[in-house]
Protein backbone atom coordinates (compact mmCIF):
# COMPACT_ATOMS: atom_id res chain seq x y z
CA UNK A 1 12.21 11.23 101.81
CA UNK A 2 14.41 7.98 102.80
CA UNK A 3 15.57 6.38 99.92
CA UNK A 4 14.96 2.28 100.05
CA UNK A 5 18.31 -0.42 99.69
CA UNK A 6 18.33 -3.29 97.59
CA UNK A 7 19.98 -6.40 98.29
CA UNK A 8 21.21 -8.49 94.90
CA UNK A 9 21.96 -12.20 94.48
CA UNK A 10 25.68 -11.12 93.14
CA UNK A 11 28.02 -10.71 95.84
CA UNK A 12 25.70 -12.26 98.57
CA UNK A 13 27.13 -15.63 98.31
CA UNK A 14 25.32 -19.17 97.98
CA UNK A 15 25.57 -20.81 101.21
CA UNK A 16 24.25 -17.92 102.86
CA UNK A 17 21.19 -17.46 100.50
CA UNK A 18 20.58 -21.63 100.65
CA UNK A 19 21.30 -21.17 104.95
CA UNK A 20 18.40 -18.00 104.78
CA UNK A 21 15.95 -19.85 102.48
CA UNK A 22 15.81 -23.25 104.10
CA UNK A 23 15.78 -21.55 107.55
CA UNK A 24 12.66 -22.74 109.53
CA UNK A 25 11.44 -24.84 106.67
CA UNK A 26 8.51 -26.79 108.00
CA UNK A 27 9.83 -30.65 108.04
CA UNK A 28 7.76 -34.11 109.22
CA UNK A 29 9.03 -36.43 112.11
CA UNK A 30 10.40 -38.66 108.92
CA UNK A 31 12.69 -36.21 107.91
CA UNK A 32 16.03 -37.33 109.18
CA UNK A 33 18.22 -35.00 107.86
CA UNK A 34 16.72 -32.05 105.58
CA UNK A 35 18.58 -29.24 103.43
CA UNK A 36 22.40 -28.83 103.91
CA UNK A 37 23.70 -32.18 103.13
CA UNK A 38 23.82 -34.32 99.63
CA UNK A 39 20.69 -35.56 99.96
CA UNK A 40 17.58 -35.49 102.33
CA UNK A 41 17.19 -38.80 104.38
CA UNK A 42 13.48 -40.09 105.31
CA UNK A 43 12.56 -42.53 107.76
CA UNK A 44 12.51 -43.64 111.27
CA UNK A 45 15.28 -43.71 113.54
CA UNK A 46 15.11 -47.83 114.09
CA UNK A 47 14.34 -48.58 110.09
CA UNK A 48 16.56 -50.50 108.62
CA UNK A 49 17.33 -48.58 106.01
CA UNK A 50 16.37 -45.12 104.63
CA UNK A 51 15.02 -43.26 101.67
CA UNK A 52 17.53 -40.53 100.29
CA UNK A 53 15.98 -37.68 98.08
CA UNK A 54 17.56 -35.72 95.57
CA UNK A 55 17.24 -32.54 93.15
CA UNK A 56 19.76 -31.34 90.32
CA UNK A 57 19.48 -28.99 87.82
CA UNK A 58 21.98 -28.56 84.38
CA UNK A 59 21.54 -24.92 83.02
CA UNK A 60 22.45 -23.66 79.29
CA UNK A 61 25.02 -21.11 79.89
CA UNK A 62 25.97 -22.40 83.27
CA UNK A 63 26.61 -25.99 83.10
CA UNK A 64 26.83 -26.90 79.92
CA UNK A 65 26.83 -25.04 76.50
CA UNK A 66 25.01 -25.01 73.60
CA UNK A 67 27.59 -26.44 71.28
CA UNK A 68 28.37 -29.64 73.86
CA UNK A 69 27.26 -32.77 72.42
CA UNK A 70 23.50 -33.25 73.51
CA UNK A 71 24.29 -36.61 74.53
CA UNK A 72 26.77 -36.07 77.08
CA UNK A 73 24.57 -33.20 78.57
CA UNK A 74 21.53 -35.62 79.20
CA UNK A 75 24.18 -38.06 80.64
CA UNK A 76 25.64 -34.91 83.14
CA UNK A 77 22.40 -34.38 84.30
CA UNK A 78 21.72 -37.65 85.88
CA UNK A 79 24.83 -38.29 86.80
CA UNK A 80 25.16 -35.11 89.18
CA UNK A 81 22.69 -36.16 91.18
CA UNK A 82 23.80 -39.74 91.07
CA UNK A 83 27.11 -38.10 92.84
CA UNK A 84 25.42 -37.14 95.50
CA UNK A 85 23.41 -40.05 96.39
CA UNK A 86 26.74 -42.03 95.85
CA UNK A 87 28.48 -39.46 98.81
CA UNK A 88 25.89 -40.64 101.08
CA UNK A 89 26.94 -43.99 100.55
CA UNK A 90 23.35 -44.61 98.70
CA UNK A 91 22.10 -46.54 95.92
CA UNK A 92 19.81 -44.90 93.11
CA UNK A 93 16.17 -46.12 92.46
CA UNK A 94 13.87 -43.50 90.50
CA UNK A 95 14.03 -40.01 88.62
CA UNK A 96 11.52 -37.60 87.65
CA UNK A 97 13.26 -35.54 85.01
CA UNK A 98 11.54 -31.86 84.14
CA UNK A 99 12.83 -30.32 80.99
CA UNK A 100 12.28 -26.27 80.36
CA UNK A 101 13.11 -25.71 76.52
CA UNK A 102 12.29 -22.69 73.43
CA UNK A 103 9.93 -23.52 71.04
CA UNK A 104 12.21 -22.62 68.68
CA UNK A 105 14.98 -25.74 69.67
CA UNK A 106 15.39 -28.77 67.46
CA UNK A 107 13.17 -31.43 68.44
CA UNK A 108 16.67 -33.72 67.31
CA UNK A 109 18.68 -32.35 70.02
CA UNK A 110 16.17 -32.74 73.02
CA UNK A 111 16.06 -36.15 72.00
CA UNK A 112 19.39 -36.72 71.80
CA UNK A 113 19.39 -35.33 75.34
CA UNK A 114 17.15 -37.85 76.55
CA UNK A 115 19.23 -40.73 75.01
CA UNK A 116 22.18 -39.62 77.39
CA UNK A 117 19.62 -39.64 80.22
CA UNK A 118 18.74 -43.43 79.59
CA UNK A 119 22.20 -44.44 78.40
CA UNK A 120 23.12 -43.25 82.27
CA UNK A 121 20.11 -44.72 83.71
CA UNK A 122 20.31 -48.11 82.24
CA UNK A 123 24.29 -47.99 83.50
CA UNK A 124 23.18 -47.02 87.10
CA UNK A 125 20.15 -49.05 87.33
CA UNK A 126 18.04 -45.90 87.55
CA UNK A 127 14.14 -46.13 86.40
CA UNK A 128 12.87 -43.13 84.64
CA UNK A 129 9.21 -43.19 85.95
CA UNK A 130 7.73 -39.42 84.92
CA UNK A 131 8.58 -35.72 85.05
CA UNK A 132 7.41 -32.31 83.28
CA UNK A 133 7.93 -30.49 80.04
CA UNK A 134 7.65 -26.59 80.05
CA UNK A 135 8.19 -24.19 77.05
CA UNK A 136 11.04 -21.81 78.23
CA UNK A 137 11.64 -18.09 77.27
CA UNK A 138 15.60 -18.22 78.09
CA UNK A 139 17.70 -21.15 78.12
CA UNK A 140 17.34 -25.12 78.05
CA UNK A 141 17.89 -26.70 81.65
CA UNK A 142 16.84 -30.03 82.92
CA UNK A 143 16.11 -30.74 86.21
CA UNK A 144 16.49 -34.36 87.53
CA UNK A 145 14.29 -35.50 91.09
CA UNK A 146 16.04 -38.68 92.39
CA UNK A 147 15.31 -40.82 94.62
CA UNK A 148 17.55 -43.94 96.09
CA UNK A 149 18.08 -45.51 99.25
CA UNK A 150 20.94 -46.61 102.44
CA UNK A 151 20.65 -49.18 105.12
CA UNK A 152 20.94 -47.00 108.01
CA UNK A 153 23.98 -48.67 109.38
CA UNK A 154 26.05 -47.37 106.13
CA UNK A 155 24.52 -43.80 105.79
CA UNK A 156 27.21 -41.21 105.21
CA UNK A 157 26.46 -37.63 106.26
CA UNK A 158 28.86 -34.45 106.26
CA UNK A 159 28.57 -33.93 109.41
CA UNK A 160 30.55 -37.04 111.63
CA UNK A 161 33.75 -36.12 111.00
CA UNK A 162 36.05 -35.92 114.04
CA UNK A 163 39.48 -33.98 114.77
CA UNK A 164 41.92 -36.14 113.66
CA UNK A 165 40.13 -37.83 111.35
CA UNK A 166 42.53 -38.50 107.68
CA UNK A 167 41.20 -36.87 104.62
CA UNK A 168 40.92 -38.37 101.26
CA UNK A 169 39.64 -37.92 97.98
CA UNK A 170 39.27 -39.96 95.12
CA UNK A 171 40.68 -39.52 91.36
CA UNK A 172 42.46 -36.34 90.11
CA UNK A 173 41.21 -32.66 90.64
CA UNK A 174 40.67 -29.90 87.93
CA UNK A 175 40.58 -29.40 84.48
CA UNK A 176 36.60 -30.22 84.36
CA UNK A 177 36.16 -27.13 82.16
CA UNK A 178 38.27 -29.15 79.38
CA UNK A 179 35.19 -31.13 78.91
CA UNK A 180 36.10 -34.25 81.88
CA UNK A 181 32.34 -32.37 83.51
CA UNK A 182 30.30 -33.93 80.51
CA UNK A 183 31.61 -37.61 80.67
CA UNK A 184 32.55 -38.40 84.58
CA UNK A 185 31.65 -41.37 86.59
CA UNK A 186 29.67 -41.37 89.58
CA UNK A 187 31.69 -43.04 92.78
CA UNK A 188 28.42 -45.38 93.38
CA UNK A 189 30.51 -48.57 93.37
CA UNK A 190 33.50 -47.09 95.60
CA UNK A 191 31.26 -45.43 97.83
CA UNK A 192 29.19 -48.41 98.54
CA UNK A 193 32.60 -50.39 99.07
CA UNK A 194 34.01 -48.23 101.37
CA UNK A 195 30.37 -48.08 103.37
CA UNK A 196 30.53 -51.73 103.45
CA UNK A 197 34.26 -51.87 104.66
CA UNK A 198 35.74 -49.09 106.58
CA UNK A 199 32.82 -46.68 107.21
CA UNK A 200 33.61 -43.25 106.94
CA UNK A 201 32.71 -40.08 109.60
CA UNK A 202 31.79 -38.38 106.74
CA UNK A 203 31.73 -37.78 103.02
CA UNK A 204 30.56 -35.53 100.40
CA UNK A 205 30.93 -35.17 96.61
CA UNK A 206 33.01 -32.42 95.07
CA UNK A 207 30.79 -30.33 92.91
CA UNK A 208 32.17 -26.66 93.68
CA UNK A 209 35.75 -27.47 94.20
CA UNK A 210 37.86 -29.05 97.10
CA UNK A 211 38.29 -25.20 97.59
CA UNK A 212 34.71 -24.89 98.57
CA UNK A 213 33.44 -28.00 99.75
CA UNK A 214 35.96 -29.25 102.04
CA UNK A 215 35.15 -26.30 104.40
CA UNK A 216 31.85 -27.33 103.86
CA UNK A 217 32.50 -30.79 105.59
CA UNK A 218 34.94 -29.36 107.92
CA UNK A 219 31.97 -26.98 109.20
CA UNK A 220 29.33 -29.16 109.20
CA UNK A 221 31.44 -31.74 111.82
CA UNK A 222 32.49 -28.60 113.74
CA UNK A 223 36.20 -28.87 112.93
CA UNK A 224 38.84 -27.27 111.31
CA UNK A 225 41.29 -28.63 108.68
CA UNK A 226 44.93 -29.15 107.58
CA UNK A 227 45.32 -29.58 103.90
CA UNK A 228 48.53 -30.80 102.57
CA UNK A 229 48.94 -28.98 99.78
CA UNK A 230 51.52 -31.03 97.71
CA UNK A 231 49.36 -34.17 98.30
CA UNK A 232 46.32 -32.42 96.50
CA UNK A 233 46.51 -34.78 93.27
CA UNK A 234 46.03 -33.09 90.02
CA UNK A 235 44.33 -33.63 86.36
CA UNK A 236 47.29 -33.16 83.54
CA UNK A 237 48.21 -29.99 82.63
CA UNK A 238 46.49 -28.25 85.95
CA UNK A 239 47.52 -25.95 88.23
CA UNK A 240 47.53 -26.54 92.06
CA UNK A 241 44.98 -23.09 91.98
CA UNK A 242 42.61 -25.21 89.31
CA UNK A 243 42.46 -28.32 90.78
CA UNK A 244 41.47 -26.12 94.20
CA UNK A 245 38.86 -24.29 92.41
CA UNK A 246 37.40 -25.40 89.34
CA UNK A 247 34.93 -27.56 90.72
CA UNK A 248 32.65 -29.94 88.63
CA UNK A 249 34.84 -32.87 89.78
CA UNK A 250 32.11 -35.15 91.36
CA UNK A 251 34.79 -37.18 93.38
CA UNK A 252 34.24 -38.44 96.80
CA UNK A 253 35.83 -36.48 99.56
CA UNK A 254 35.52 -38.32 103.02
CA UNK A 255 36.79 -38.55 106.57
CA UNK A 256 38.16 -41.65 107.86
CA UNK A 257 39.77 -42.87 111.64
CA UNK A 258 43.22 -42.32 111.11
CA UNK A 259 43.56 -46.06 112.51
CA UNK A 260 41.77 -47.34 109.60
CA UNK A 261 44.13 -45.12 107.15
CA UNK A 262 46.92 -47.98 106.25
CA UNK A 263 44.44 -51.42 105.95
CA UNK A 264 42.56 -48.57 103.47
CA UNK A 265 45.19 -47.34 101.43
CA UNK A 266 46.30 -51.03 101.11
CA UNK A 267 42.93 -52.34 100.09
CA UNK A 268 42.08 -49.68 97.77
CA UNK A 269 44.56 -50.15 94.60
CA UNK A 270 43.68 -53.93 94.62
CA UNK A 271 39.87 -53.11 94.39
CA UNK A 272 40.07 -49.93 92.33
CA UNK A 273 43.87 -50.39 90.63
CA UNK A 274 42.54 -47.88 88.11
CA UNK A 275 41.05 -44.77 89.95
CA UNK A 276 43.74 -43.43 92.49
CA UNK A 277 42.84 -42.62 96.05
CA UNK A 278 45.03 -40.02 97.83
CA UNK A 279 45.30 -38.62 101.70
CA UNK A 280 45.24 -34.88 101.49
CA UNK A 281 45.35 -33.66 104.87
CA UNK A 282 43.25 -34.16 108.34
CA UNK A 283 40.28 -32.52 110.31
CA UNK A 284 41.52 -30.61 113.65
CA UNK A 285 39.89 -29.52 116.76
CA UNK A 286 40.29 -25.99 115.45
CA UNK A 287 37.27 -24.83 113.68
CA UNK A 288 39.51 -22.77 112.13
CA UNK A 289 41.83 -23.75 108.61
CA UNK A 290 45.36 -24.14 109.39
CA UNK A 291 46.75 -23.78 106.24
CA UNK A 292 49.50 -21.58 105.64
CA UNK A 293 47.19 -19.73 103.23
CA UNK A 294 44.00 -19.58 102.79
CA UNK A 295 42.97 -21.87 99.44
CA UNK A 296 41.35 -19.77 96.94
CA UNK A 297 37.56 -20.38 96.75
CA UNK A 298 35.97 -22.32 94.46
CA UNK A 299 32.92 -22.13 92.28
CA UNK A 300 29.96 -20.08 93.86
CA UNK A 301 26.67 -19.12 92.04
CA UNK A 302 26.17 -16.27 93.45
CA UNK A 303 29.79 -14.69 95.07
């Protein structure tokens, strides 16, 4: 008799599994772009602007732990998917927030998790407007629906970049797993600014690690890249390896013409003199890296 194979999650990698699932999903002639970028965009080709649609999910175990400060995990929550409206170069309009919890938690900590949730929606100007409640047999997660919207003119997608295009990101990278992944700030404000300005190709927020998302960008605008690895602009304390790989960073990453590269690096410290901006390499006609070596890879749910 012919034994049967199994295939497991571990080892088969997330972007494949997210590719296979989302393959031949049935979409509406208002879906403008559906699953593989930040967020889905609906509308018409000629409207003048679109709606941008969003799911997140925080896990116990996973993304946050058990002893973290309730607070801070409520404000995580929204603010993840927050980062991703902001890399479309969106602004945020409502949530629908579903919380899966035991029985047996405190009733003190869930609502200190929904005071972080407000406390991040009245800073964003996000309405709260519904969700769901479930009793849960393993750990707390909360799972945040957004919605937002972009004038089409200043919608971002990963997928514009061209060779020879500069690359930047924003802030410093790693060390998120020293706590930084609770309390971060979503790039709403610089994003919008830099829609409004200089327009990037295209941009994306950097929730696995530069490690894993900038080939992510670099694949989705059919090029390669050239990372500059000295450039790559570190938390204190962090390896070049960490702030590759550790993900959880939720800065912007994003394409721009190299003609536009000195007016922005000008412009920036004058509007933003406190968050640094930094050009880390380029985009090449290549799909393939050309790094001297290959940049470790950073976080995946299911490598």
């Amino acid at each position: 008799m012919g034994g049967s194979s199994k295939n497991y999650l571990r080892g088969y990698g997330e972007d494949r599994l997210v590719a296979e699932l989302t393959r031949g999903l049935p979409r509406g002639r208002e879906v403008l772009v559906g699953p593989g970028d930040d967020c889905a965009v609906i509308g018409r080709p000629r409207d003048v602007r679109w709606q941008l649609l969003k799911a997140d999910v925080v896990v116990e175990g996973v993304h946050f732990l058990p002893s973290d400060d309730p607070r801070r995990v409520g404000w995580k929550a929204l603010c993840r998917a927050l980062s991703d409206l902001a890399a479309m170069g969106g602004e945020p309009a409502h949530a629908l927030v579903t919380l899966a919890v035991s029985p047996d938690e405190e009733v003190a900590r869930v609502k200190a998790i929904y005071a972080g949730l407000k406390r991040a929606a009245k800073r964003f100007g996000v309405s709260i407007v519904g969700g769901e409640t479930s009793r849960s047999p393993g750990p707390l997660f909360l799972d945040i629906a957004l919605t937002g919207w972009v004038e089409r003119s200043r919608c971002v997608l990963r997928s514009g970049g061209r060779a020879g295009d500069a690359l930047y990101v924003t802030g410093r990278l790693g060390g998120s797993r020293a706590g930084r992944h609770l309390d971060f700030t979503p790039r709403l404000a610089e994003a919008r600014w830099l829609t409004e300005h200089f327009r990037p190709r295209a941009m994306m927020d950097l929730s696995d690690g530069l490690a894993a998302d900038l080939p992510r960008l670099a694949r989705a605008s059919g090029c390669g890249f050239t990372l500059e690895m000295e450039t790559i602009p570190r938390s204190p304390g962090v390896t070049l390896d960490q702030a590759l790989r550790d993900g959880e960073d939720f800065e912007l990453l994003f394409a721009l013409p190299p003609r536009l590269a000195a007016k922005l690096e000008g412009a920036w410290p004058k509007k933003f003199p406190r968050l640094r901006l930094t050009r880390i390499g380029q985009l090449s006609a290549s799909q393939r890296s050309t790094l001297n070596a290959q940049p470790p890879r950073g976080f995946d749910h299911f490598a």
